[in-house]
Protein backbone atom coordinates (compact mmCIF):
# COMPACT_ATOMS: atom_id res chain seq x y z
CA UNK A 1 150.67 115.20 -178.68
CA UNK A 2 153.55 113.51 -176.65
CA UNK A 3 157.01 115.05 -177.09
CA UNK A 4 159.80 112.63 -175.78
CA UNK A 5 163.27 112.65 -176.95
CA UNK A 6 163.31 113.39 -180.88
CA UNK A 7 159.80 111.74 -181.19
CA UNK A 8 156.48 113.84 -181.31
CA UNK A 9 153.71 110.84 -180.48
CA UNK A 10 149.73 110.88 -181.01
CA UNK A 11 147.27 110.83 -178.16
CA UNK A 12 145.29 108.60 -180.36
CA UNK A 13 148.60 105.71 -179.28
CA UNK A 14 147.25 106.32 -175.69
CA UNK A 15 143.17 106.90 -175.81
CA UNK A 16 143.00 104.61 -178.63
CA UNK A 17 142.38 100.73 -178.15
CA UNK A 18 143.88 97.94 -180.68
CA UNK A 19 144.40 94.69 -180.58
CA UNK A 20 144.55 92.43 -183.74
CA UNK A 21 141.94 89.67 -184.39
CA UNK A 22 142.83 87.58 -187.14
CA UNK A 23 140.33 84.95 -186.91
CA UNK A 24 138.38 88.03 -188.20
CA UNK A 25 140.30 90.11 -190.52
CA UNK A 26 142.30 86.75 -191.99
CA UNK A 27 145.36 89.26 -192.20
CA UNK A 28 144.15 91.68 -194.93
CA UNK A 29 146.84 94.25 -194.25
CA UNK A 30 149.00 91.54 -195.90
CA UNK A 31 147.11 91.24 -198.98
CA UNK A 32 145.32 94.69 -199.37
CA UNK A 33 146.59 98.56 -199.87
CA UNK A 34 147.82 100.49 -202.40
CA UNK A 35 151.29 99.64 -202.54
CA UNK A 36 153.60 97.32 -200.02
CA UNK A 37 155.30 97.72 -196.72
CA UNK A 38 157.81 100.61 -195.71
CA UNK A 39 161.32 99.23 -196.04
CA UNK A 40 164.98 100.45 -194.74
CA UNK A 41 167.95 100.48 -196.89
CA UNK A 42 169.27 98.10 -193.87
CA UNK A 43 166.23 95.58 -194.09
CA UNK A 44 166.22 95.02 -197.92
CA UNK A 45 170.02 93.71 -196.76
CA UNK A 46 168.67 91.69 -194.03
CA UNK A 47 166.19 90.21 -196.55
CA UNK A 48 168.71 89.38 -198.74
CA UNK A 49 170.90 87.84 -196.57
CA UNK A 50 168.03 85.86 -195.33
CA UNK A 51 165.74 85.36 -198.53
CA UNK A 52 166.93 81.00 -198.50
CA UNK A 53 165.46 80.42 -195.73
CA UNK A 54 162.06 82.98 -196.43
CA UNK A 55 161.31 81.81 -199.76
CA UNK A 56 160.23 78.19 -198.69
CA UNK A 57 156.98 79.96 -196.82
CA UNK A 58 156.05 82.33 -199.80
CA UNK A 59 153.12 81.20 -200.94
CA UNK A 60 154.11 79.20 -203.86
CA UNK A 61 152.33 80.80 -206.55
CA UNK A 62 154.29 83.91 -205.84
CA UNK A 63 157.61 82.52 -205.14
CA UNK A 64 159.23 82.90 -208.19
CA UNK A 65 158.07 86.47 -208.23
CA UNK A 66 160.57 87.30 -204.83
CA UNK A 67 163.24 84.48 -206.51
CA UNK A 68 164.13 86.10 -209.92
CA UNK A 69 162.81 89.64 -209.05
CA UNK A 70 163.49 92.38 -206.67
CA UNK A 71 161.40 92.54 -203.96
CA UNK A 72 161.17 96.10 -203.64
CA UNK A 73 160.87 98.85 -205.25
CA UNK A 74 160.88 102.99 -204.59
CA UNK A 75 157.14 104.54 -204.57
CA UNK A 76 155.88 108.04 -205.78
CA UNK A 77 157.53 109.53 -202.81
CA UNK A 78 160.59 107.77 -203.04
CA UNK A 79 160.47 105.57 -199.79
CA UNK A 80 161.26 102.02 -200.34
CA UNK A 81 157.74 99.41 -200.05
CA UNK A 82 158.04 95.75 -200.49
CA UNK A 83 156.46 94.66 -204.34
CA UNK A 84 153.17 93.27 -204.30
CA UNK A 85 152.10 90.37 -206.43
CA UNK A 86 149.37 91.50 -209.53
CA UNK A 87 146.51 90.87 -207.15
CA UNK A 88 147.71 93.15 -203.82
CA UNK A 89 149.31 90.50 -201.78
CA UNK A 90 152.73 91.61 -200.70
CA UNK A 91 154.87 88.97 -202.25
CA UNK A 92 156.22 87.75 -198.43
CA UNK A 93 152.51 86.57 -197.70
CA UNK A 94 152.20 83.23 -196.47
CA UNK A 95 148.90 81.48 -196.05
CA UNK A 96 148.01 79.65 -193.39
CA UNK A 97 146.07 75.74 -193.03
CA UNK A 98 142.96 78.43 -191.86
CA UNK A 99 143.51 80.35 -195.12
CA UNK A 100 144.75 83.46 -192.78
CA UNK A 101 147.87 85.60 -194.58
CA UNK A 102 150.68 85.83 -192.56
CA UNK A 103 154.14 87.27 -192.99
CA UNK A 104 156.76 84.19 -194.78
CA UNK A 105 159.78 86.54 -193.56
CA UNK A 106 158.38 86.53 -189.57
CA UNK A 107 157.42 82.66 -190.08
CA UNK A 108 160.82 81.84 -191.31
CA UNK A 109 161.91 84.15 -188.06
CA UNK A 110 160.01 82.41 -185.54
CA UNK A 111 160.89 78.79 -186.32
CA UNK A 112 164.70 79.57 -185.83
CA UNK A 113 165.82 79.53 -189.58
CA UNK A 114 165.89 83.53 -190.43
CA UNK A 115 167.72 86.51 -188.75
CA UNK A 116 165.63 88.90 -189.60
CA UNK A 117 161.79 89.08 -187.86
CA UNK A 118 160.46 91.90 -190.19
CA UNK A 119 160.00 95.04 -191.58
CA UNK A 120 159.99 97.41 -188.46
CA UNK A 121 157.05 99.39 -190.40
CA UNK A 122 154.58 95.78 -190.33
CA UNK A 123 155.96 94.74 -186.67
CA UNK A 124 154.33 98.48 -186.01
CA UNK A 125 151.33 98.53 -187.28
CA UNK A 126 148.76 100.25 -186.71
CA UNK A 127 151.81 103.01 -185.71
CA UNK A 128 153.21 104.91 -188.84
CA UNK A 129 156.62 106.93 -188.68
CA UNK A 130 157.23 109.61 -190.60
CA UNK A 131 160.94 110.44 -190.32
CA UNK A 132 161.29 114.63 -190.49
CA UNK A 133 164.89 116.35 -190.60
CA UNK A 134 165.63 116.56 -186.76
CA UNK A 135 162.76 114.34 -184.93
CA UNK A 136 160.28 111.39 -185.76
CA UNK A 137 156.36 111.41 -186.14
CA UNK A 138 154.49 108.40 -184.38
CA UNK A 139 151.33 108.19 -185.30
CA UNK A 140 147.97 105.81 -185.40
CA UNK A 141 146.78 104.75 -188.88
CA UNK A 142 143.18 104.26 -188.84
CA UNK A 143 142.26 101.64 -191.20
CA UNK A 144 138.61 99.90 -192.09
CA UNK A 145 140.29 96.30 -192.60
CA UNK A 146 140.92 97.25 -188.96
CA UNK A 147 137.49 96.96 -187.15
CA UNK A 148 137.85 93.73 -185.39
CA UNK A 149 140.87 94.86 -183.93
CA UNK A 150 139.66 98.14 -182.83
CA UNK A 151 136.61 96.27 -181.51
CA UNK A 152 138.98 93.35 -180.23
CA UNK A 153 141.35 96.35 -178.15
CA UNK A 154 138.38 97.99 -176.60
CA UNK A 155 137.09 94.60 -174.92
CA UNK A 156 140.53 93.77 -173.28
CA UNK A 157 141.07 97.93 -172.79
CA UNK A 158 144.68 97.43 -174.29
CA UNK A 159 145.79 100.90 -175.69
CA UNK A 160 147.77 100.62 -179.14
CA UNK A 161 151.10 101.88 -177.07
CA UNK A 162 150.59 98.79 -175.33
CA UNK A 163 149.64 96.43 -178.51
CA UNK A 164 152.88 97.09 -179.95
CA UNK A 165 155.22 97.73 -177.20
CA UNK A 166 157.62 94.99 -178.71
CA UNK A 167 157.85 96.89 -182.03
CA UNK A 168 158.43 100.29 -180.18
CA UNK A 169 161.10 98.71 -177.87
CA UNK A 170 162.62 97.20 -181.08
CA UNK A 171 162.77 100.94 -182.65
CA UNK A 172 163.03 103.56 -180.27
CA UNK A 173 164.59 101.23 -177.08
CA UNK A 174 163.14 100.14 -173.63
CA UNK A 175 164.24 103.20 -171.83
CA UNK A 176 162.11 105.30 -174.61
CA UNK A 177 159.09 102.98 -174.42
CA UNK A 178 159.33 103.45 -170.37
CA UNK A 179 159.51 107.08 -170.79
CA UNK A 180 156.28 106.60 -173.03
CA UNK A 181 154.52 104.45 -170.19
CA UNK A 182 155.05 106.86 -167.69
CA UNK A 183 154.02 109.97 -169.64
CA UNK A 184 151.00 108.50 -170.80
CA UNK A 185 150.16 107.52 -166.89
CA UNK A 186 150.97 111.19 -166.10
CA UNK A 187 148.96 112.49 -169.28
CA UNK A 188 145.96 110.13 -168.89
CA UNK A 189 145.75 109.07 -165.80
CA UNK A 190 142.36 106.91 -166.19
CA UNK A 191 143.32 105.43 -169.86
């Protein structure tokens, strides 16, 4: 365990390798699970504000769904998930010409018509936060769908730290995610 800040991080973010292959898993964590993505009271806002300009790259059969419905909900713990369509797919999937899932709000994002890239929880993944009174759990969430890019990691020896160094910078800062670098240097020198 890494303490740094108000953050207590897993070795397994370190020793671990990850890298996503979705020419292998076609996106799964989009479209499988047992209920949808971790949202903030802030990003339901942001999707609101920015739902227009998502909705065109919902897949279509689900689009009404996210139109004339919320598109969240509280779970059994009371955290906020995105709703998932009647067959597991997060209603924000958007399939691709290779028939790989993708995220609609990230695609409306990326060609310039959104604000909003996407829930900090999927930009994250395969890192989980748990949110305690006075400091913040990071930890690796080992998941089958997940082989390839386990498999995928290990070839190009890219820790998960590294994977998702955008998402951490995006959360915790760069001066955080340079503290991380340089403890996990100091911690495991030949990782």
């Amino acid at each position: 365990m890494i303490i740094l800040e108000d953050t207590l991080i897993s070795d397994d973010l370190i020793e671990r390798k990850f890298c996503c292959d979705l020419g292998a898993c076609r996106g799964a964590c989009c479209i499988e699970g047992d209920r949808g993505a971790p949202i903030t009271d802030e990003e339901v806002q942001q999707i609101r504000e920015n739902l227009d300009h998502i909705l065109p790259y919902v897949d279509k059969d689900i689009r009404e769904e996210v139109k004339d419905e919320e598109f969240f909900e509280k779970d059994d713990d009371g955290d906020l998930v995105t709703l998932c369509h009647s067959d597991g797919r997060c209603r924000f999937v958007h399939t691709n010409e290779n028939g790989i899932q993708e995220c609609a709000i990230e695609k409306a994002h990326n060609d310039g018509l959104s604000t909003f890239l996407k829930p900090v929880s999927c930009h994250l993944y395969p890192v989980r936060l748990s949110e305690k009174e006075t400091y913040t759990l990071v930890n690796y969430h080992e998941w089958g769908i997940c082989n390839p890019a386990r498999k995928n990691g290990s070839e190009l020896g890219l820790p998960i730290y590294q994977f998702v160094k955008d998402a951490l910078v995006r959360r915790f800062g760069e001066e955080w995610y340079e503290g991380l670098s340089k403890l996990a240097e100091e911690k495991f020198p030949d990782k």
